[in-house]
C-alpha atoms as a PDB file:
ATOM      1  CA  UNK A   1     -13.910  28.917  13.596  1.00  0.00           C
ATOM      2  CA  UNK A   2     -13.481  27.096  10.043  1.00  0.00           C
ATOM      3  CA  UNK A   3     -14.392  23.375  10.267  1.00  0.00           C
ATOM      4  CA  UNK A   4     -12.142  21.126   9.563  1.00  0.00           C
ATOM      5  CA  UNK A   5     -12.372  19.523   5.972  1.00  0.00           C
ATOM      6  CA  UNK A   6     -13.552  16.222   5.102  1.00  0.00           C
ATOM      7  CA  UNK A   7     -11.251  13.161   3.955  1.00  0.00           C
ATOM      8  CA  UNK A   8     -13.253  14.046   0.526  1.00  0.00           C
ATOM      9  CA  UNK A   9     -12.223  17.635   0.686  1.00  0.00           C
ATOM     10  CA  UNK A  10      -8.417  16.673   1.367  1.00  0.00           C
ATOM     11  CA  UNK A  11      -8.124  14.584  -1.442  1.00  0.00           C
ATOM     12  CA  UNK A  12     -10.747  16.608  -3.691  1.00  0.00           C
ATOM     13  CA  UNK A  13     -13.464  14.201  -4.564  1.00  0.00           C
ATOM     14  CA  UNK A  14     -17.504  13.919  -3.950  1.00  0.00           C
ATOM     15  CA  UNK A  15     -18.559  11.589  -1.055  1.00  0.00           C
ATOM     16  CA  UNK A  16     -19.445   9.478  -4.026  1.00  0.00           C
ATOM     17  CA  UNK A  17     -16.445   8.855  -5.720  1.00  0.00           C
ATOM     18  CA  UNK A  18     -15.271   5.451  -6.743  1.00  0.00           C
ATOM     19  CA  UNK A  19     -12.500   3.828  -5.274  1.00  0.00           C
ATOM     20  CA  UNK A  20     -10.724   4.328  -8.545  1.00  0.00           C
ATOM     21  CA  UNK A  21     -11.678   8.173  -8.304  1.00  0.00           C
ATOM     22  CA  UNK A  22     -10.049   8.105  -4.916  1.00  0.00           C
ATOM     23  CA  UNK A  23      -6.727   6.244  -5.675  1.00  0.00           C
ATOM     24  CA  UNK A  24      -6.454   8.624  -8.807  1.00  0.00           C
ATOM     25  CA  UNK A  25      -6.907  11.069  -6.420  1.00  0.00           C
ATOM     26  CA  UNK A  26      -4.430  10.347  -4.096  1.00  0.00           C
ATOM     27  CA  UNK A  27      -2.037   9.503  -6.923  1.00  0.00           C
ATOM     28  CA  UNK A  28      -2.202  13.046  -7.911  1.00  0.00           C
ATOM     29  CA  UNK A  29      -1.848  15.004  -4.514  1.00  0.00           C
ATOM     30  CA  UNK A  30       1.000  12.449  -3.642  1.00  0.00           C
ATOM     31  CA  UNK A  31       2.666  13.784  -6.543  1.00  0.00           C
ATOM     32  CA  UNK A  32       2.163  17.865  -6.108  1.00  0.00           C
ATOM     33  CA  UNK A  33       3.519  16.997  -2.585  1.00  0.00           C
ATOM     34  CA  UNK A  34       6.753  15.085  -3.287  1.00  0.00           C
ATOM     35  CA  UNK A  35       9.727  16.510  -1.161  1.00  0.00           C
ATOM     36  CA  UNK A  36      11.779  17.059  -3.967  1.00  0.00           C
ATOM     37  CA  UNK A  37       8.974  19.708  -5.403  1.00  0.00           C
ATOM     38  CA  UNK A  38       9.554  21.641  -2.211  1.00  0.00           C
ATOM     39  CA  UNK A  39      11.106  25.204  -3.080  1.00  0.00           C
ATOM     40  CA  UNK A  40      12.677  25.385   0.512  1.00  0.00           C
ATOM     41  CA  UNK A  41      12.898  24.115   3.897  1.00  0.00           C
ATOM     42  CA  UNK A  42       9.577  25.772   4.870  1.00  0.00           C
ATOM     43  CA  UNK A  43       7.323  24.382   2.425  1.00  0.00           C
ATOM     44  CA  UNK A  44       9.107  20.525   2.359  1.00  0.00           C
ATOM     45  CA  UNK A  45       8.015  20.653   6.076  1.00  0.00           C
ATOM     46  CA  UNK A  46       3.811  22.132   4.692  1.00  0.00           C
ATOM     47  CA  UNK A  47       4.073  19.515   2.229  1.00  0.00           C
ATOM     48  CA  UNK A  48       5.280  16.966   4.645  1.00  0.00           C
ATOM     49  CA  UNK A  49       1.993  17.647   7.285  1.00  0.00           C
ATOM     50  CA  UNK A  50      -0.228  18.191   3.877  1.00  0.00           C
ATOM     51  CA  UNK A  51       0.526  14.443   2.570  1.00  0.00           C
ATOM     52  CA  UNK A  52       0.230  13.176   6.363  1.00  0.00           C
ATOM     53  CA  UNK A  53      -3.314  14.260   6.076  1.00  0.00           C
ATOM     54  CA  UNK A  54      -3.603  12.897   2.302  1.00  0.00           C
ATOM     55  CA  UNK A  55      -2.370   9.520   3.312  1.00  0.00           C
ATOM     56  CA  UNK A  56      -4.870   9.623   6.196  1.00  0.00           C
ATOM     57  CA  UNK A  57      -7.927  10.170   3.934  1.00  0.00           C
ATOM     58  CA  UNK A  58      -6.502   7.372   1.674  1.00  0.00           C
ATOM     59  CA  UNK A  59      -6.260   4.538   4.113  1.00  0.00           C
ATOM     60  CA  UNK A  60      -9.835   5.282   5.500  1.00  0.00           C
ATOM     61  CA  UNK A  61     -11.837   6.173   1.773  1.00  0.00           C
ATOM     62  CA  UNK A  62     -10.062   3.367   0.338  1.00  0.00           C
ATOM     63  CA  UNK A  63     -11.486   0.713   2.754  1.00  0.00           C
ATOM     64  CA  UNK A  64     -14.864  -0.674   2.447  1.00  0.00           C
ATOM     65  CA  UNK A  65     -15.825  -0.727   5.701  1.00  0.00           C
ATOM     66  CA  UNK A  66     -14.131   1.726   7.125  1.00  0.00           C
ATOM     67  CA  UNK A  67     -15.332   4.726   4.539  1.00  0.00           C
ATOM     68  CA  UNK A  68     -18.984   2.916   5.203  1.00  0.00           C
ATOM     69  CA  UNK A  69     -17.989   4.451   9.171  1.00  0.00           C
ATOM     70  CA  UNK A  70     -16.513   7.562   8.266  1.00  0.00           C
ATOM     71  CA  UNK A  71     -19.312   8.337   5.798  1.00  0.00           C
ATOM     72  CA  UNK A  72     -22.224   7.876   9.090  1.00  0.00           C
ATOM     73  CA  UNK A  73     -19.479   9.703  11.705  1.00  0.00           C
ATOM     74  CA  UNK A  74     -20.198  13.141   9.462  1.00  0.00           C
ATOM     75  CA  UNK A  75     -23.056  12.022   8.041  1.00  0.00           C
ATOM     76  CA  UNK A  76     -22.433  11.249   4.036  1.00  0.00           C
ATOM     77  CA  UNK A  77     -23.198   9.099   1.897  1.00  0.00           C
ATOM     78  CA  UNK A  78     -21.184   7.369  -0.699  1.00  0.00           C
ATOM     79  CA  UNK A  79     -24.003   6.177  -2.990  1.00  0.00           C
ATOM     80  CA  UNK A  80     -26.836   8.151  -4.494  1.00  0.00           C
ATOM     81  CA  UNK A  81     -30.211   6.758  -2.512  1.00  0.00           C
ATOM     82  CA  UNK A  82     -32.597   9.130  -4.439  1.00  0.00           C
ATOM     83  CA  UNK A  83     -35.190   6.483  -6.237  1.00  0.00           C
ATOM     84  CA  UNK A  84     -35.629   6.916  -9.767  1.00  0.00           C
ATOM     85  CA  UNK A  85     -37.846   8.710 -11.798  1.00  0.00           C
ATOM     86  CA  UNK A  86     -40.833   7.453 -13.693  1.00  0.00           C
ATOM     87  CA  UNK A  87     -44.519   6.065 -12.836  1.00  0.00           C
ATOM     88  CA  UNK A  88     -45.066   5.894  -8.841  1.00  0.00           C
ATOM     89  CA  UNK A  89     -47.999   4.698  -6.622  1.00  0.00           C
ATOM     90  CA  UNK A  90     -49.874   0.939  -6.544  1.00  0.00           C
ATOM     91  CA  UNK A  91     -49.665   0.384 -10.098  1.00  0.00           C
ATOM     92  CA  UNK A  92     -45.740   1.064 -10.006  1.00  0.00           C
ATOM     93  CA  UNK A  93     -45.186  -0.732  -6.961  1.00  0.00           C
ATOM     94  CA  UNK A  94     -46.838  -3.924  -7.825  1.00  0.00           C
ATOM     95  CA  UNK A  95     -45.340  -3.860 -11.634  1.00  0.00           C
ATOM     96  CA  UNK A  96     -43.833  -7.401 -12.240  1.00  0.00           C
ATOM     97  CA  UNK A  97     -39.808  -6.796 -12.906  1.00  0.00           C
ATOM     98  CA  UNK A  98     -39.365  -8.259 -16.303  1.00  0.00           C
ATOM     99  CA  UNK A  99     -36.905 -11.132 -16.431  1.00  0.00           C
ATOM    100  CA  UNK A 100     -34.163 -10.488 -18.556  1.00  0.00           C
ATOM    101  CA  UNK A 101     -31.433 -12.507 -20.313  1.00  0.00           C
ATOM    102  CA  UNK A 102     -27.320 -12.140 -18.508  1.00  0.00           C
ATOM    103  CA  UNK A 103     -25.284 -10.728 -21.096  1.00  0.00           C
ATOM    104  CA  UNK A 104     -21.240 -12.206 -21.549  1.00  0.00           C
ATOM    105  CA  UNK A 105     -20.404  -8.675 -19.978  1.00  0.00           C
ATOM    106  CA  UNK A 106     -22.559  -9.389 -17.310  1.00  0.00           C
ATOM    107  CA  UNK A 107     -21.686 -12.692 -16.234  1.00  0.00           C
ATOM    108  CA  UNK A 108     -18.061 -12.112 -16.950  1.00  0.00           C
ATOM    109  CA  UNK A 109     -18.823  -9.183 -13.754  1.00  0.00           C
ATOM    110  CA  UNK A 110     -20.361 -11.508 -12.131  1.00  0.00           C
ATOM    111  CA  UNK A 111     -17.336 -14.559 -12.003  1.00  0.00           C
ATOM    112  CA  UNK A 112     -15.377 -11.770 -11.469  1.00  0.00           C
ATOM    113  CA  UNK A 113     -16.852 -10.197  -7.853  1.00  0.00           C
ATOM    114  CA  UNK A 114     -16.756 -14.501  -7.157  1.00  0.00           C
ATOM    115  CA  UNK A 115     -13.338 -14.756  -7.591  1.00  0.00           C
ATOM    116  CA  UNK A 116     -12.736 -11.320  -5.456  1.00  0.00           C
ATOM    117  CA  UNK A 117     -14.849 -12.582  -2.881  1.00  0.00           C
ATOM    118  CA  UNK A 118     -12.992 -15.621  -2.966  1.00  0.00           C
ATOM    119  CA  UNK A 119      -9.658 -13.689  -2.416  1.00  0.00           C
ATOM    120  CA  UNK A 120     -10.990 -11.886   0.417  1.00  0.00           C
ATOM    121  CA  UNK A 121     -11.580 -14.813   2.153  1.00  0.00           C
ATOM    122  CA  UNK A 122      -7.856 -16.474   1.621  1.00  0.00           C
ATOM    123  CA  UNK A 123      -6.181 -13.140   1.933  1.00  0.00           C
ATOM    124  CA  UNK A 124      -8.489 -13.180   5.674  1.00  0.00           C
ATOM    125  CA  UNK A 125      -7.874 -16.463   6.468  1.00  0.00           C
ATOM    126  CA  UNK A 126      -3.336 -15.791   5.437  1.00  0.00           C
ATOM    127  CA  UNK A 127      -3.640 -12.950   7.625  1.00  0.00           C
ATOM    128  CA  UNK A 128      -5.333 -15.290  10.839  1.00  0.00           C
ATOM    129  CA  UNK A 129      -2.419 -18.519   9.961  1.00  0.00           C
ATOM    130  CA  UNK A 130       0.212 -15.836  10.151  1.00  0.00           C
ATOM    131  CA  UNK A 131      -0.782 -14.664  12.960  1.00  0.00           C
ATOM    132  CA  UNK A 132      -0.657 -18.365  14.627  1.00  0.00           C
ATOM    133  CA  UNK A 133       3.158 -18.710  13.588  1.00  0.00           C
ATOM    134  CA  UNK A 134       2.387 -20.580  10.695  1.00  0.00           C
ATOM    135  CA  UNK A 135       4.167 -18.318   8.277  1.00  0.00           C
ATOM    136  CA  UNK A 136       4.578 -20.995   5.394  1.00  0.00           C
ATOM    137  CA  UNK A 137       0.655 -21.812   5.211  1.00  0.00           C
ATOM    138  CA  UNK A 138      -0.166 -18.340   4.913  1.00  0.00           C
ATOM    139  CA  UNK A 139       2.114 -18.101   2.188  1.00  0.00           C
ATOM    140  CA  UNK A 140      -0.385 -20.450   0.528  1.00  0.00           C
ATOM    141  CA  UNK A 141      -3.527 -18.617   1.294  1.00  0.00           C
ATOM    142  CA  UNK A 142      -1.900 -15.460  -0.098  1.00  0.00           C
ATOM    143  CA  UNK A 143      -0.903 -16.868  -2.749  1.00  0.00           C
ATOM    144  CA  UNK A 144      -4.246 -18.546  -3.254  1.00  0.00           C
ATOM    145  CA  UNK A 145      -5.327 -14.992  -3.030  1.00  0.00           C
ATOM    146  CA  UNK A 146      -3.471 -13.624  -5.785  1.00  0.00           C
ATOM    147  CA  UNK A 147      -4.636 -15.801  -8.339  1.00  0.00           C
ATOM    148  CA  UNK A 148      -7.910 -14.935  -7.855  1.00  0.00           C
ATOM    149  CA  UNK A 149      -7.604 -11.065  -7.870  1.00  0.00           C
ATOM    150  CA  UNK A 150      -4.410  -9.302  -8.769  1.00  0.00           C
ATOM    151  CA  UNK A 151      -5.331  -6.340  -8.299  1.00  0.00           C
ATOM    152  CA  UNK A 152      -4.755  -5.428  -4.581  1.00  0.00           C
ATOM    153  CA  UNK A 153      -1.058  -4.599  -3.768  1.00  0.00           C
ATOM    154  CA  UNK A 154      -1.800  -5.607  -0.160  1.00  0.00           C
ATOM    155  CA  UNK A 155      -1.869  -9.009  -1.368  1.00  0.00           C
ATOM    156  CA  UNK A 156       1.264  -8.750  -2.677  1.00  0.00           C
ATOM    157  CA  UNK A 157       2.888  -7.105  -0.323  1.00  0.00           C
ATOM    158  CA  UNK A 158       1.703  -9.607   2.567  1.00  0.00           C
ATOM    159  CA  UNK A 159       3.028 -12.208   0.720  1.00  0.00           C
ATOM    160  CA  UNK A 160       6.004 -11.047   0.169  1.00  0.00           C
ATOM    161  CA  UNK A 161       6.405 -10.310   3.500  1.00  0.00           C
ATOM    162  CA  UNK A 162       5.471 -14.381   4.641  1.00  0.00           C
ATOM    163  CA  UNK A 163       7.922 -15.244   1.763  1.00  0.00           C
ATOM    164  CA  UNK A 164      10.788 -13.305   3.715  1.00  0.00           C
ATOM    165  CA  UNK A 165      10.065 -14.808   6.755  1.00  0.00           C
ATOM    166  CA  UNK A 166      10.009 -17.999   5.742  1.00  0.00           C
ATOM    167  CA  UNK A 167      13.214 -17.781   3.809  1.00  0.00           C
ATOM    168  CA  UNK A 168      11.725 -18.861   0.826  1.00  0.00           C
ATOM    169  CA  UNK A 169      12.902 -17.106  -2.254  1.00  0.00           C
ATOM    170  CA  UNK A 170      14.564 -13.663  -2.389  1.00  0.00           C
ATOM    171  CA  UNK A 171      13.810 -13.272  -6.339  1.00  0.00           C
ATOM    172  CA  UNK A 172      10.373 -14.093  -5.515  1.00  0.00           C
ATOM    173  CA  UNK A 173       9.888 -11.981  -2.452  1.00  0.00           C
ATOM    174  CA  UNK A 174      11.628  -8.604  -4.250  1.00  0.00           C
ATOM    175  CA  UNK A 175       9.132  -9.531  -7.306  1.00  0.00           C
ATOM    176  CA  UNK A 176       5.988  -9.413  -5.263  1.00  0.00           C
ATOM    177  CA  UNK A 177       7.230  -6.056  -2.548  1.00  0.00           C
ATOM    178  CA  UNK A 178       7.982  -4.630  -5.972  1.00  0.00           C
ATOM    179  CA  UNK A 179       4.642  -5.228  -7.751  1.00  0.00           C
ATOM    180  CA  UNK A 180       2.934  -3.413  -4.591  1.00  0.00           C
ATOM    181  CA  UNK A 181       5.163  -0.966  -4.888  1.00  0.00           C
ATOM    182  CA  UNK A 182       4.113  -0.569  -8.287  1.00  0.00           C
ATOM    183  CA  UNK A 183       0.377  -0.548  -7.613  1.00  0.00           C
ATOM    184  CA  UNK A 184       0.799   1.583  -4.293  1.00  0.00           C
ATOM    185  CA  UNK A 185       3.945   3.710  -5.218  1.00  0.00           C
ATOM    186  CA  UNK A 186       3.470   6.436  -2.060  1.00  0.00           C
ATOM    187  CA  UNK A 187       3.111   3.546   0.985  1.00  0.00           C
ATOM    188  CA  UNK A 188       6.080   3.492   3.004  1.00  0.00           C
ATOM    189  CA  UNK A 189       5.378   0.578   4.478  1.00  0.00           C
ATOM    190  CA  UNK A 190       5.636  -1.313   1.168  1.00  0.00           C
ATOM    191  CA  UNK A 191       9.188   0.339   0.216  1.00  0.00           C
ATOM    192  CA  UNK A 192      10.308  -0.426   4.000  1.00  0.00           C
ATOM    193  CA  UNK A 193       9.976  -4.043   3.122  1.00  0.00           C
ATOM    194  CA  UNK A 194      11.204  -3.714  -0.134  1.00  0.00           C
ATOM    195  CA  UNK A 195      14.523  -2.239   1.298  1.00  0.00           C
ATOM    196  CA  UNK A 196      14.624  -4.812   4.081  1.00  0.00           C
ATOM    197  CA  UNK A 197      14.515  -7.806   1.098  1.00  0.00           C
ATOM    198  CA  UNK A 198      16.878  -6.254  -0.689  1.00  0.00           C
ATOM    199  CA  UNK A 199      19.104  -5.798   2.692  1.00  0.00           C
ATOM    200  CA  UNK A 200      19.314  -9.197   2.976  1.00  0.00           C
ATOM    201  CA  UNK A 201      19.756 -10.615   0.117  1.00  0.00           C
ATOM    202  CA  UNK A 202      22.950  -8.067   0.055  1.00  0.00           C
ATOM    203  CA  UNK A 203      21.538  -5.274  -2.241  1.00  0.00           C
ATOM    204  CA  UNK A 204      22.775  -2.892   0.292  1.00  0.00           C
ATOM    205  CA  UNK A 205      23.274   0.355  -1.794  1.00  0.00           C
ATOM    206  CA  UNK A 206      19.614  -0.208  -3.303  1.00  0.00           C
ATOM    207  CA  UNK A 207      18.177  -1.032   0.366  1.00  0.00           C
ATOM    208  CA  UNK A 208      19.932   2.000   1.058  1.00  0.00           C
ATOM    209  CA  UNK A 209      18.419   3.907  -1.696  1.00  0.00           C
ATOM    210  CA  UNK A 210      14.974   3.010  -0.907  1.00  0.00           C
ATOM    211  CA  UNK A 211      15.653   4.220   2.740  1.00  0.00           C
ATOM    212  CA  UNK A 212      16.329   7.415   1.805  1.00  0.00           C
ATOM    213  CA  UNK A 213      13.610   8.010  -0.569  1.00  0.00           C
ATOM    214  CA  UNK A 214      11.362   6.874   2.803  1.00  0.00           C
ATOM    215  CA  UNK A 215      13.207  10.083   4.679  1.00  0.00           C
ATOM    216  CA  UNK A 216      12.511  11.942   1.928  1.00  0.00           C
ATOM    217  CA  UNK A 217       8.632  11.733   2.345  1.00  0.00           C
ATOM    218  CA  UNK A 218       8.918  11.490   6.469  1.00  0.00           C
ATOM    219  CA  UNK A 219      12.038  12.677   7.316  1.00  0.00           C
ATOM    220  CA  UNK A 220      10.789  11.087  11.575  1.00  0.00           C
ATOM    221  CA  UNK A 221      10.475   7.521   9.860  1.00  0.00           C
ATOM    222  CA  UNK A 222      11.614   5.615  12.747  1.00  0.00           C
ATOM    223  CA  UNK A 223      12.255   2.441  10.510  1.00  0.00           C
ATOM    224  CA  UNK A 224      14.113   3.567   7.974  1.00  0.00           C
ATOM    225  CA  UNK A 225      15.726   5.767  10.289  1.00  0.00           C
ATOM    226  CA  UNK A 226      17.091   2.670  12.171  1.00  0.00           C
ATOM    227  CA  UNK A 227      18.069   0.483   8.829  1.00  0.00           C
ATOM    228  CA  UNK A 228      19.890   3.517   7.197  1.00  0.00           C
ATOM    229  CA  UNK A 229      22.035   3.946  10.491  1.00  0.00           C
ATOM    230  CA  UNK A 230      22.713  -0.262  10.820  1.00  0.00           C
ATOM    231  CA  UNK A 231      23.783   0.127   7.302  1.00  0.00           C
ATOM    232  CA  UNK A 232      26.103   3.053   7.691  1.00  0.00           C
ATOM    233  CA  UNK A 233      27.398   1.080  10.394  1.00  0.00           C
ATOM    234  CA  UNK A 234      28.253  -1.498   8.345  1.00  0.00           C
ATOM    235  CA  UNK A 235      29.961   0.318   5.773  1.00  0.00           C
ATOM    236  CA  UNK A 236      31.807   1.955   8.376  1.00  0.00           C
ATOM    237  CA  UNK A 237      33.212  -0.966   9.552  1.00  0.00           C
ATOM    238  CA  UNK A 238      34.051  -2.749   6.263  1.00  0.00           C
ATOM    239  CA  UNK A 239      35.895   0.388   5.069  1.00  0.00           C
ATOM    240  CA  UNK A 240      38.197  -0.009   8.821  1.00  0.00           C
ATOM    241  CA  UNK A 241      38.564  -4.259   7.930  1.00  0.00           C
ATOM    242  CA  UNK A 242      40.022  -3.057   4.086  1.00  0.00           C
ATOM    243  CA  UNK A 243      41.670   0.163   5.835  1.00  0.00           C
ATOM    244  CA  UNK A 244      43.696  -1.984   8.692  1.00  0.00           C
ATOM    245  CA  UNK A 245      43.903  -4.858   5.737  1.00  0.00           C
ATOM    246  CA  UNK A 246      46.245  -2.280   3.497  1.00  0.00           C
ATOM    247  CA  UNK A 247      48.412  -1.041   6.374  1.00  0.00           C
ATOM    248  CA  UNK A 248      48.815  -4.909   7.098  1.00  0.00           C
ATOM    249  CA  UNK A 249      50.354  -5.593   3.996  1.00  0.00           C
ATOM    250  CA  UNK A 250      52.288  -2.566   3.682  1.00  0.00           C
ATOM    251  CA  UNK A 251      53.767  -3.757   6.775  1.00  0.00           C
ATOM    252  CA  UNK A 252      54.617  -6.977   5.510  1.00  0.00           C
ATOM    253  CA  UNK A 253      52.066  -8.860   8.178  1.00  0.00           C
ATOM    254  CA  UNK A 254      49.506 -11.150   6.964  1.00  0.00           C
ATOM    255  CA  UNK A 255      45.757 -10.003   6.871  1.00  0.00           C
END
């Protein structure tokens, strides 16, 4: 019996791959799955199991600690531990490491892994306010977040999420759910939200829109099952007010 392949296999990169490696990665197997590159019925519903898997590897290899767990559960490693070559024995080991200088480059690296660091920590500390009920001091955190790294669209999305439930505002919240769509085009999750903001803030027909591209990749999405139908609903019952409305008139009666 075949074992089954790694999260590296599935997406087609080494165990020591970067996490830009990886996201390129997934990127690219996202794409050769789409639904709409599906020659029939058959193969939409491969493709559809195939990028279940893909998205699987993703959300483990792209976290930190939880690749770090994966990587000992099959026993990998994600960084080369071979020591390098050269002179070896006492006179190696008790060689004095020669000070050197920081380079711009280097401290520029430096400030930045700070300011990441930093953003961990208010993204963390959002995530524990919000949980408390106090959705307009998260806000802060994540925004506080943000500013000091850009560059995760879970930031984003999170506080575009707080924004929402705070009623604070719409333009702001579609801005941010759109920028992690940007940066994370194939999570659902992020489109869901995206087509809830847009819901209420009456873009119905491009909350629908996004709903539908959601089916397209996981046609069992509960969620966007559930919106669609509220929104057909909706329409269906505007289309009977302007319906009865006409007849009214024609009538003569008032509407």
């Amino acid at each position: 019996m075949a074992a089954e392949p790694t999260y590296y296999e599935i997406l087609g990169v080494t165990p020591n791959a970067s996490e830009k490696d990886i996201k390129e990665a997934y990127y690219k197997r996202a794409r050769d799955l789409h639904p709409d590159k599906a020659r029939n019925e058959d193969e939409k519903k491969k493709n559809e199991a195939l990028f279940a898997d893909v998205s699987k590897a993703y959300n483990v290899l792209k976290d930190k600690t939880r690749r770090e767990e994966y990587n000992h559960s099959i026993g990998a490693s994600s960084a080369s531990t071979s020591a390098p070559k050269g002179k070896s024995g006492a006179a190696a080991q008790h060689k004095k490491p020669v000070p050197s200088k920081k380079t711009e480059p280097a401290r520029s690296t430096e400030r930045t892994g700070e300011r990441s660091q930093i953003a961990k920590k208010s993204f963390t500390k959002g995530m524990q306010i919000l949980k408390s009920g106090d959705v307009e001091r998260a806000v802060k955190y994540f925004e506080a977040a943000i500013q000091n790294d850009d560059s995760e669209a879970v930031y984003f999305y999170r506080l575009a999420h707080a924004m929402l439930q705070s009623k604070k505002s719409f333009t702001k919240s579609v801005d941010y759910c759109k920028r992690a769509v940007e940066m994370d085009p194939y999570n659902m999750e992020y489109k869901l939200l995206l087509g809830e903001i847009y819901e209420r803030a009456g873009g119905l027909s491009r909350a629908k829109e996004l709903y539908e591209e959601i089916l397209k990749w996981d046609a069992t999405h509960e969620k966007a099952l559930s919106r669609l139908k509220m929104l057909s609903d909706k329409s269906g019952t505007k289309e009977n007010k302007s319906f009865f409305a006409g007849l009214f008139k024609k009538l003569g009666g008032k509407k």
